[in-house]
PDB file of N, CA and C in Angstrom:
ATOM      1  N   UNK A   1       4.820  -8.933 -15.560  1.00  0.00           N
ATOM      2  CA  UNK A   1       4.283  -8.296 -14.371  1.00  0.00           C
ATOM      3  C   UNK A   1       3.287  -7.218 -14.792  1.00  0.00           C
ATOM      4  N   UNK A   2       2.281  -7.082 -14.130  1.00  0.00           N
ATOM      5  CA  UNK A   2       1.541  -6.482 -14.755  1.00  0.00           C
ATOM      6  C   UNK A   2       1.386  -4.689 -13.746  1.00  0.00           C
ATOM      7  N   UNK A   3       0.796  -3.451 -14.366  1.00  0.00           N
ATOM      8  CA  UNK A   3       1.242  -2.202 -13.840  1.00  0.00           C
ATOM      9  C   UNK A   3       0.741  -2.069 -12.310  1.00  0.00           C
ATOM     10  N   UNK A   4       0.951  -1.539 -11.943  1.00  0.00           N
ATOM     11  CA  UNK A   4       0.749  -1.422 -10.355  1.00  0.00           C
ATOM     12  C   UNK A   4      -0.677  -0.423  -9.859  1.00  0.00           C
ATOM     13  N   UNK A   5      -1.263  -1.199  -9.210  1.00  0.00           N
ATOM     14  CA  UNK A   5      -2.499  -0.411  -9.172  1.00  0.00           C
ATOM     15  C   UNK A   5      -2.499   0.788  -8.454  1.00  0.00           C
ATOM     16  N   UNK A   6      -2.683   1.931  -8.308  1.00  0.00           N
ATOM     17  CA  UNK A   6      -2.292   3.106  -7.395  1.00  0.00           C
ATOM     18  C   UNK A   6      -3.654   3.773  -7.061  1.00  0.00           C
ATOM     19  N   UNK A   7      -3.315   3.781  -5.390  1.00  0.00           N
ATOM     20  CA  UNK A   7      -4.403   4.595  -4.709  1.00  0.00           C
ATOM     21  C   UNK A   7      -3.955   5.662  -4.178  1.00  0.00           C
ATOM     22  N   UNK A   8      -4.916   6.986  -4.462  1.00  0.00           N
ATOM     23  CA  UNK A   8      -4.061   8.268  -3.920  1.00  0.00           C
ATOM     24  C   UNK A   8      -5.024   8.454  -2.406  1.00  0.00           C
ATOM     25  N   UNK A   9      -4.628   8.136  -1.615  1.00  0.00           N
ATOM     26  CA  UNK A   9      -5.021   8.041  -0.292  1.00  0.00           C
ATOM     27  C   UNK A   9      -5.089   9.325   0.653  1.00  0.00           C
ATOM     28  N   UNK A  10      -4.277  10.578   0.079  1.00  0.00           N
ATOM     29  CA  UNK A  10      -4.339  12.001   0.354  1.00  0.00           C
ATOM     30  C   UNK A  10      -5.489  12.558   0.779  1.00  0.00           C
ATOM     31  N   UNK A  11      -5.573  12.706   2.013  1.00  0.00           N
ATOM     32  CA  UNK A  11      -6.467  14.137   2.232  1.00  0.00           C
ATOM     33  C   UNK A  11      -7.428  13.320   3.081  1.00  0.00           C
ATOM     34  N   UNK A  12      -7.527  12.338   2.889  1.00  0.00           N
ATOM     35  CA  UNK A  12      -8.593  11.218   3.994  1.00  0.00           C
ATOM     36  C   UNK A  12      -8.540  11.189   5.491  1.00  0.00           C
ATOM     37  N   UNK A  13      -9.696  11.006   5.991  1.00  0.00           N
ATOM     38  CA  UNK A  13      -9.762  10.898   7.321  1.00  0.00           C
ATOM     39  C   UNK A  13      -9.171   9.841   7.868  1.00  0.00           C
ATOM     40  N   UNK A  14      -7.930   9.765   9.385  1.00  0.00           N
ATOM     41  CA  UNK A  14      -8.148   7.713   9.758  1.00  0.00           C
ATOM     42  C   UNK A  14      -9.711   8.064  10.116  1.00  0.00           C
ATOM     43  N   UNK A  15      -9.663   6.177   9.958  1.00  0.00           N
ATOM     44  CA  UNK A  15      -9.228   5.335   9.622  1.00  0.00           C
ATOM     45  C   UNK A  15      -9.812   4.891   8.201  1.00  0.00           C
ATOM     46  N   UNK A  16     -10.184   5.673   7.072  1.00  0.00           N
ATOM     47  CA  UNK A  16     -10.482   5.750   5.879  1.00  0.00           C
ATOM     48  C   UNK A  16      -8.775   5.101   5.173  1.00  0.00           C
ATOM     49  N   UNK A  17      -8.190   5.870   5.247  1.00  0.00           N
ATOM     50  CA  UNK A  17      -6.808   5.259   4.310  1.00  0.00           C
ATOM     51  C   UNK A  17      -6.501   3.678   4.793  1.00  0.00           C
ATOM     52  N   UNK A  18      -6.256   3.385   5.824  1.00  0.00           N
ATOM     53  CA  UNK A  18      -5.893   2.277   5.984  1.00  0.00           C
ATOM     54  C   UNK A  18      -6.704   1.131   5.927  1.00  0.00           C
ATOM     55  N   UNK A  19      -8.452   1.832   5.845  1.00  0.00           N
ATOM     56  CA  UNK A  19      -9.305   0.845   5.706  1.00  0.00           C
ATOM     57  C   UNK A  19      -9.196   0.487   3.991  1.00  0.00           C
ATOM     58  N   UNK A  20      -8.897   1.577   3.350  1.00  0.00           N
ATOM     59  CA  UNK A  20      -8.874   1.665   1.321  1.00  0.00           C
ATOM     60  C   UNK A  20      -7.755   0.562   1.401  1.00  0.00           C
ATOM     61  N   UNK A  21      -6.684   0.884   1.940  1.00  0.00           N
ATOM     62  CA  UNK A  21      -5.729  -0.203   1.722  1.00  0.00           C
ATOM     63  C   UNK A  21      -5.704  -1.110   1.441  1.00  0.00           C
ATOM     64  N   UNK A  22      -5.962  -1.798   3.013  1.00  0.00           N
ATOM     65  CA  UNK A  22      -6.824  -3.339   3.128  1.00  0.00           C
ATOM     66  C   UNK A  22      -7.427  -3.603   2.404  1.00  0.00           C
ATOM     67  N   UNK A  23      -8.623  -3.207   2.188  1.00  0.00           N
ATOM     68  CA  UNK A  23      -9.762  -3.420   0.994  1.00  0.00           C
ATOM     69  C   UNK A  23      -8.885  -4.182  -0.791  1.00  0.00           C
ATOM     70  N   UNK A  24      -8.017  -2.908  -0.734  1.00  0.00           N
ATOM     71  CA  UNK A  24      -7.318  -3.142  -2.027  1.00  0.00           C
ATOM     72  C   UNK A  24      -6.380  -4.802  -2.197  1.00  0.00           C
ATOM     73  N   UNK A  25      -5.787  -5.272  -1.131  1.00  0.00           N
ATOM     74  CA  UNK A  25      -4.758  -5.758  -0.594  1.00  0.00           C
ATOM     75  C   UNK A  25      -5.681  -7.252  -2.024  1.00  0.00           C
ATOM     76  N   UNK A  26      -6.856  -7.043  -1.954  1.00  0.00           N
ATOM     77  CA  UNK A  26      -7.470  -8.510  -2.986  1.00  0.00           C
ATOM     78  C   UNK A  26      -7.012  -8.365  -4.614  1.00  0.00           C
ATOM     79  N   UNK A  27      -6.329  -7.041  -4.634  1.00  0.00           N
ATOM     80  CA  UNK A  27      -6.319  -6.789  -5.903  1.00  0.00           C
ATOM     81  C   UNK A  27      -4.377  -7.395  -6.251  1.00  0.00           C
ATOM     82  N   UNK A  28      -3.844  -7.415  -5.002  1.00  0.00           N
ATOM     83  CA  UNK A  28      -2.206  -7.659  -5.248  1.00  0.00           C
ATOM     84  C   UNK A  28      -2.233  -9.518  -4.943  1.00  0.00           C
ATOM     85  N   UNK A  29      -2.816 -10.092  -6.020  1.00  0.00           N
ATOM     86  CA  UNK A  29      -2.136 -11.259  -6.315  1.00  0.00           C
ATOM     87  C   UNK A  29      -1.334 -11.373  -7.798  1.00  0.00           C
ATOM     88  N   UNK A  30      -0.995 -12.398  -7.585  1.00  0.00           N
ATOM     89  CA  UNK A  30      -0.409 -13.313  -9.077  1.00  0.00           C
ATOM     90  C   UNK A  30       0.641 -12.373  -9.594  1.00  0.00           C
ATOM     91  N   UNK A  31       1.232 -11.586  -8.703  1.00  0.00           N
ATOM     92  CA  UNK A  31       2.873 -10.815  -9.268  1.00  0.00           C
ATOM     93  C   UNK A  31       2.207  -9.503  -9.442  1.00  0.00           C
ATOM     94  N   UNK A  32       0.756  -8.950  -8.884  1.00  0.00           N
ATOM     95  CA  UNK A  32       0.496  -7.237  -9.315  1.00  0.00           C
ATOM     96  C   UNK A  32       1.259  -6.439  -7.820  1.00  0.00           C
ATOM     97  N   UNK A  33       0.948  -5.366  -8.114  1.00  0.00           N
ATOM     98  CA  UNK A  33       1.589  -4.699  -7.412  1.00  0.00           C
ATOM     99  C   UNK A  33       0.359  -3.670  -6.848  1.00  0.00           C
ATOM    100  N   UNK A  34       0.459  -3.376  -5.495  1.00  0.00           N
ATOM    101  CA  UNK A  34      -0.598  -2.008  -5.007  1.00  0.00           C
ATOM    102  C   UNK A  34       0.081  -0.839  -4.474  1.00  0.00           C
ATOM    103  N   UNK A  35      -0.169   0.407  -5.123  1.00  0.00           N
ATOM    104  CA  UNK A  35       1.184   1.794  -4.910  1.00  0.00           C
ATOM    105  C   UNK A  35       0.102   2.596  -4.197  1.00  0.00           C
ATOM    106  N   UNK A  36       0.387   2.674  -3.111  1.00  0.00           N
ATOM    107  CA  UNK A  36      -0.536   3.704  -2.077  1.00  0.00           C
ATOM    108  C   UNK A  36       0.153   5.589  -1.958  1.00  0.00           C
ATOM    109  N   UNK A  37      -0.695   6.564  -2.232  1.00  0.00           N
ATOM    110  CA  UNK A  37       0.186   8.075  -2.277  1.00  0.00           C
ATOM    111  C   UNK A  37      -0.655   8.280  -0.753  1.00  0.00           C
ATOM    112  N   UNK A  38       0.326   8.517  -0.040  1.00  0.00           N
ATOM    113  CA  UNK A  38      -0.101   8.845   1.809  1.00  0.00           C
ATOM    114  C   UNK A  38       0.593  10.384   2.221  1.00  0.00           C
ATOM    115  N   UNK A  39       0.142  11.337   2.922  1.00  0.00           N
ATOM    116  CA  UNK A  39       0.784  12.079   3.075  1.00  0.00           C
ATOM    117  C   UNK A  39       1.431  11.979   4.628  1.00  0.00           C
ATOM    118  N   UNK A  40       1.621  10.471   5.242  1.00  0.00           N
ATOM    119  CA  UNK A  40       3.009  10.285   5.674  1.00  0.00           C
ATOM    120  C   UNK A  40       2.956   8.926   5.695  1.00  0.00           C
ATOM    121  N   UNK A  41       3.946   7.740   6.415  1.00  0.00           N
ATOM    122  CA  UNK A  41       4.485   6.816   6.020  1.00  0.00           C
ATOM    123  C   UNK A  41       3.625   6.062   7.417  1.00  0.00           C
ATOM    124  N   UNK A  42       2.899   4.558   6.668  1.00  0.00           N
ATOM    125  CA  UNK A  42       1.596   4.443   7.180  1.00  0.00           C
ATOM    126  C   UNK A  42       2.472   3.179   8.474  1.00  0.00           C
ATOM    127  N   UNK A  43       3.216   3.456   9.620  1.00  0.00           N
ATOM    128  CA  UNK A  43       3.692   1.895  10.244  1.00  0.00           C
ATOM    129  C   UNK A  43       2.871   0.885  10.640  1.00  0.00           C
ATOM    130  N   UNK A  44       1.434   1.383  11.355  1.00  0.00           N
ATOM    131  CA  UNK A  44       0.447   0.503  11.665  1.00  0.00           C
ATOM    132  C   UNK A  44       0.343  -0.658  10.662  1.00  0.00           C
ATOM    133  N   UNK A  45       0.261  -0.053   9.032  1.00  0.00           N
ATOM    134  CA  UNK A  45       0.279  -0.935   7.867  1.00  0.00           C
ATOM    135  C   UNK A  45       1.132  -2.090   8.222  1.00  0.00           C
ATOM    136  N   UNK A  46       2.502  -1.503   8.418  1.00  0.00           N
ATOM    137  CA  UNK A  46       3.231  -2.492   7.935  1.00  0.00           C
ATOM    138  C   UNK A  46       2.969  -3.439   8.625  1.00  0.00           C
ATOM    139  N   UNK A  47       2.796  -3.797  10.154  1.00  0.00           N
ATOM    140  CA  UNK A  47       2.681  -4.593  10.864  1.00  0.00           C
ATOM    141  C   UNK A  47       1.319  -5.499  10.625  1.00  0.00           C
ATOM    142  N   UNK A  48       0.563  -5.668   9.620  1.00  0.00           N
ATOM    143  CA  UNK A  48      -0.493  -5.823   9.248  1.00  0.00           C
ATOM    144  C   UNK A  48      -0.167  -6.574   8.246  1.00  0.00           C
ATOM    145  N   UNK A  49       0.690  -5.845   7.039  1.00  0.00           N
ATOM    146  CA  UNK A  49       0.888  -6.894   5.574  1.00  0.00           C
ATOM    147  C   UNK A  49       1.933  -7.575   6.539  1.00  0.00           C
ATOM    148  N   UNK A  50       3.203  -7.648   7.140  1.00  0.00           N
ATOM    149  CA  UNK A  50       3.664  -8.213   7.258  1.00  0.00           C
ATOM    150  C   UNK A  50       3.084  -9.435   7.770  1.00  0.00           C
ATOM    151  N   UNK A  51       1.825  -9.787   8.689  1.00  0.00           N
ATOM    152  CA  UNK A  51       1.069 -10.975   9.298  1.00  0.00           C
ATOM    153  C   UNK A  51       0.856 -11.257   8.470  1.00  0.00           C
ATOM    154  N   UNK A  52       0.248 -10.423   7.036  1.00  0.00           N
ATOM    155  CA  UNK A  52      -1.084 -11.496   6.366  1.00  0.00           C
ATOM    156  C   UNK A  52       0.254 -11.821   4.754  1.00  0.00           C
ATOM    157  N   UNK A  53       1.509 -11.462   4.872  1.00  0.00           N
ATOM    158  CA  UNK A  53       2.141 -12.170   3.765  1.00  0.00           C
ATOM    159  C   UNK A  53       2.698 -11.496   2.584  1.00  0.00           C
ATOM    160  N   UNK A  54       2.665  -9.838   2.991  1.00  0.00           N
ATOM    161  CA  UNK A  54       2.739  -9.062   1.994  1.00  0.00           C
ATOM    162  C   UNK A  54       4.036  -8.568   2.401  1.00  0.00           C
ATOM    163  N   UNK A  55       5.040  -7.708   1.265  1.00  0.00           N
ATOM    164  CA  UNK A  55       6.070  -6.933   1.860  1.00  0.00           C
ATOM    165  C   UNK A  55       5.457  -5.699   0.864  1.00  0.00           C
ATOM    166  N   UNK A  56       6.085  -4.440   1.834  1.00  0.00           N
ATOM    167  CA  UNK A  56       5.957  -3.213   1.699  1.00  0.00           C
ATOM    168  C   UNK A  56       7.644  -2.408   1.292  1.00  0.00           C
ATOM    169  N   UNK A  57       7.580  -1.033   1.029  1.00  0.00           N
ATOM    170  CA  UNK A  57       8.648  -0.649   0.676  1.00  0.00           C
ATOM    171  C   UNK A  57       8.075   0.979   0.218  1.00  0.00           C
ATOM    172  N   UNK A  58       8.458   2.084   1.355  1.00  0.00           N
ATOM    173  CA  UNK A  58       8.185   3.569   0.755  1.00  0.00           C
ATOM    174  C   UNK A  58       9.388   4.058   0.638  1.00  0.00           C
ATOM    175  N   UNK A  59       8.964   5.007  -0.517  1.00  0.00           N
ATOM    176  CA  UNK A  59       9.867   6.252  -0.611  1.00  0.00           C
ATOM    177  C   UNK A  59       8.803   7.366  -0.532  1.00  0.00           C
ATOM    178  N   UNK A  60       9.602   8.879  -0.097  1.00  0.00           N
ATOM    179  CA  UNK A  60       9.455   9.953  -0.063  1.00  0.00           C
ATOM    180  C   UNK A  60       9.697  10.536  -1.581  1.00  0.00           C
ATOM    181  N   UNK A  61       8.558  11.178  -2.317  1.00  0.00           N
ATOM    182  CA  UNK A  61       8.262  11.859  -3.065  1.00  0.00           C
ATOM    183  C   UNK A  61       8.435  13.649  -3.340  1.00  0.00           C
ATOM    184  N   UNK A  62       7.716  14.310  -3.975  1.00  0.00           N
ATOM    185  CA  UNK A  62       7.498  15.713  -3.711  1.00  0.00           C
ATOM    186  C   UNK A  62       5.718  14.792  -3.876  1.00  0.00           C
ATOM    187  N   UNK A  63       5.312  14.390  -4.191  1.00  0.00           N
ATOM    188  CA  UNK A  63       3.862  14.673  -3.851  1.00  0.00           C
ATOM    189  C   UNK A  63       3.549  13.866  -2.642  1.00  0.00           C
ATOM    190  N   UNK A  64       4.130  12.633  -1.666  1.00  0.00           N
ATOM    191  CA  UNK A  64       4.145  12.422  -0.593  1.00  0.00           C
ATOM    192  C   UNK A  64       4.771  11.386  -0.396  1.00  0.00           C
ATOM    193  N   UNK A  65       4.333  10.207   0.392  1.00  0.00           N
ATOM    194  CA  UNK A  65       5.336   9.072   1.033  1.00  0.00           C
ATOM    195  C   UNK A  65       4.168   8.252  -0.254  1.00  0.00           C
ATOM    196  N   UNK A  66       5.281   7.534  -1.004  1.00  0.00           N
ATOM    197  CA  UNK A  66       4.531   5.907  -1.819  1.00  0.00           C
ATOM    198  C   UNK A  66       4.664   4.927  -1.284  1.00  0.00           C
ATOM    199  N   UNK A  67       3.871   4.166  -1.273  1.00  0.00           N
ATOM    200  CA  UNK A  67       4.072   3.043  -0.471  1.00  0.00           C
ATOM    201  C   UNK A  67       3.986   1.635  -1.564  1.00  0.00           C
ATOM    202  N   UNK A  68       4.805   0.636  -2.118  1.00  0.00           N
ATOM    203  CA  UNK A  68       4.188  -0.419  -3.116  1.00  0.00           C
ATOM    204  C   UNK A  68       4.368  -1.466  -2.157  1.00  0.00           C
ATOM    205  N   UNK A  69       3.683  -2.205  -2.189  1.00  0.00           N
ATOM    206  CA  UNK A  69       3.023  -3.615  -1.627  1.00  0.00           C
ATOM    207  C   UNK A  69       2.800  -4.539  -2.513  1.00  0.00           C
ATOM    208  N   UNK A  70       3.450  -6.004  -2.616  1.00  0.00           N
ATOM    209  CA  UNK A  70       3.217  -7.213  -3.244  1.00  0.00           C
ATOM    210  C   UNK A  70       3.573  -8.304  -2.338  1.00  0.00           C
ATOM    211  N   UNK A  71       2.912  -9.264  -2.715  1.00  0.00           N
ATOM    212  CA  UNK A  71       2.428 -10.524  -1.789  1.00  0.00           C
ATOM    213  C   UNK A  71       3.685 -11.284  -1.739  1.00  0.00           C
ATOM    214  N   UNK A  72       4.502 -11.445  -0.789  1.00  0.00           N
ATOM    215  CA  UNK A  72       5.522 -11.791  -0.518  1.00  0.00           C
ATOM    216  C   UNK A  72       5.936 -13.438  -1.238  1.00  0.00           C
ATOM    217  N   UNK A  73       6.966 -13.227  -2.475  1.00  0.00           N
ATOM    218  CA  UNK A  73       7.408 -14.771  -2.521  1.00  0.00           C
ATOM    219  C   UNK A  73       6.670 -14.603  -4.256  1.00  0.00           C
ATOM    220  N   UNK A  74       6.071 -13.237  -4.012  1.00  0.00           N
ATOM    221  CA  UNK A  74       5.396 -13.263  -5.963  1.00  0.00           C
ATOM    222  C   UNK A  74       6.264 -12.413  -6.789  1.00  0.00           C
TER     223      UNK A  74
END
């Protein structure tokens, strides 16, 4: 498996973070992983990877909410 790509998404305007996201979402095939740092926990997202095939999973940090995302079934 290879390391997980991480976007620090902090401090951004919407709809800037959730647009970086998406964008990224080409980079989580073939078993990678995409680790988003949000300073809170993004739900609009989820309802989004969940259509297009992805599962999600945050925890709460001290530096904010992580979010990792991989393409469901990899």
């Amino acid at each position: 498996m290879n390391a997980p790509r991480v976007l620090d998404l902090r401090g951004l305007q919407p709809p800037e973070p959730m647009e970086r996201a998406l964008e990224a979402l080409d980079l989580v095939d073939g078993g990678a992983t995409l680790e988003l740092i949000l300073e809170r926990e993004p739900h609009p997202l989820y309802r989004i990877l969940a259509r297009n095939g992805y599962t999600a999973a945050a925890r709460w940090e001290p530096d904010g909410c992580r979010v990792t995302i991989r393409k469901s079934g990899a």
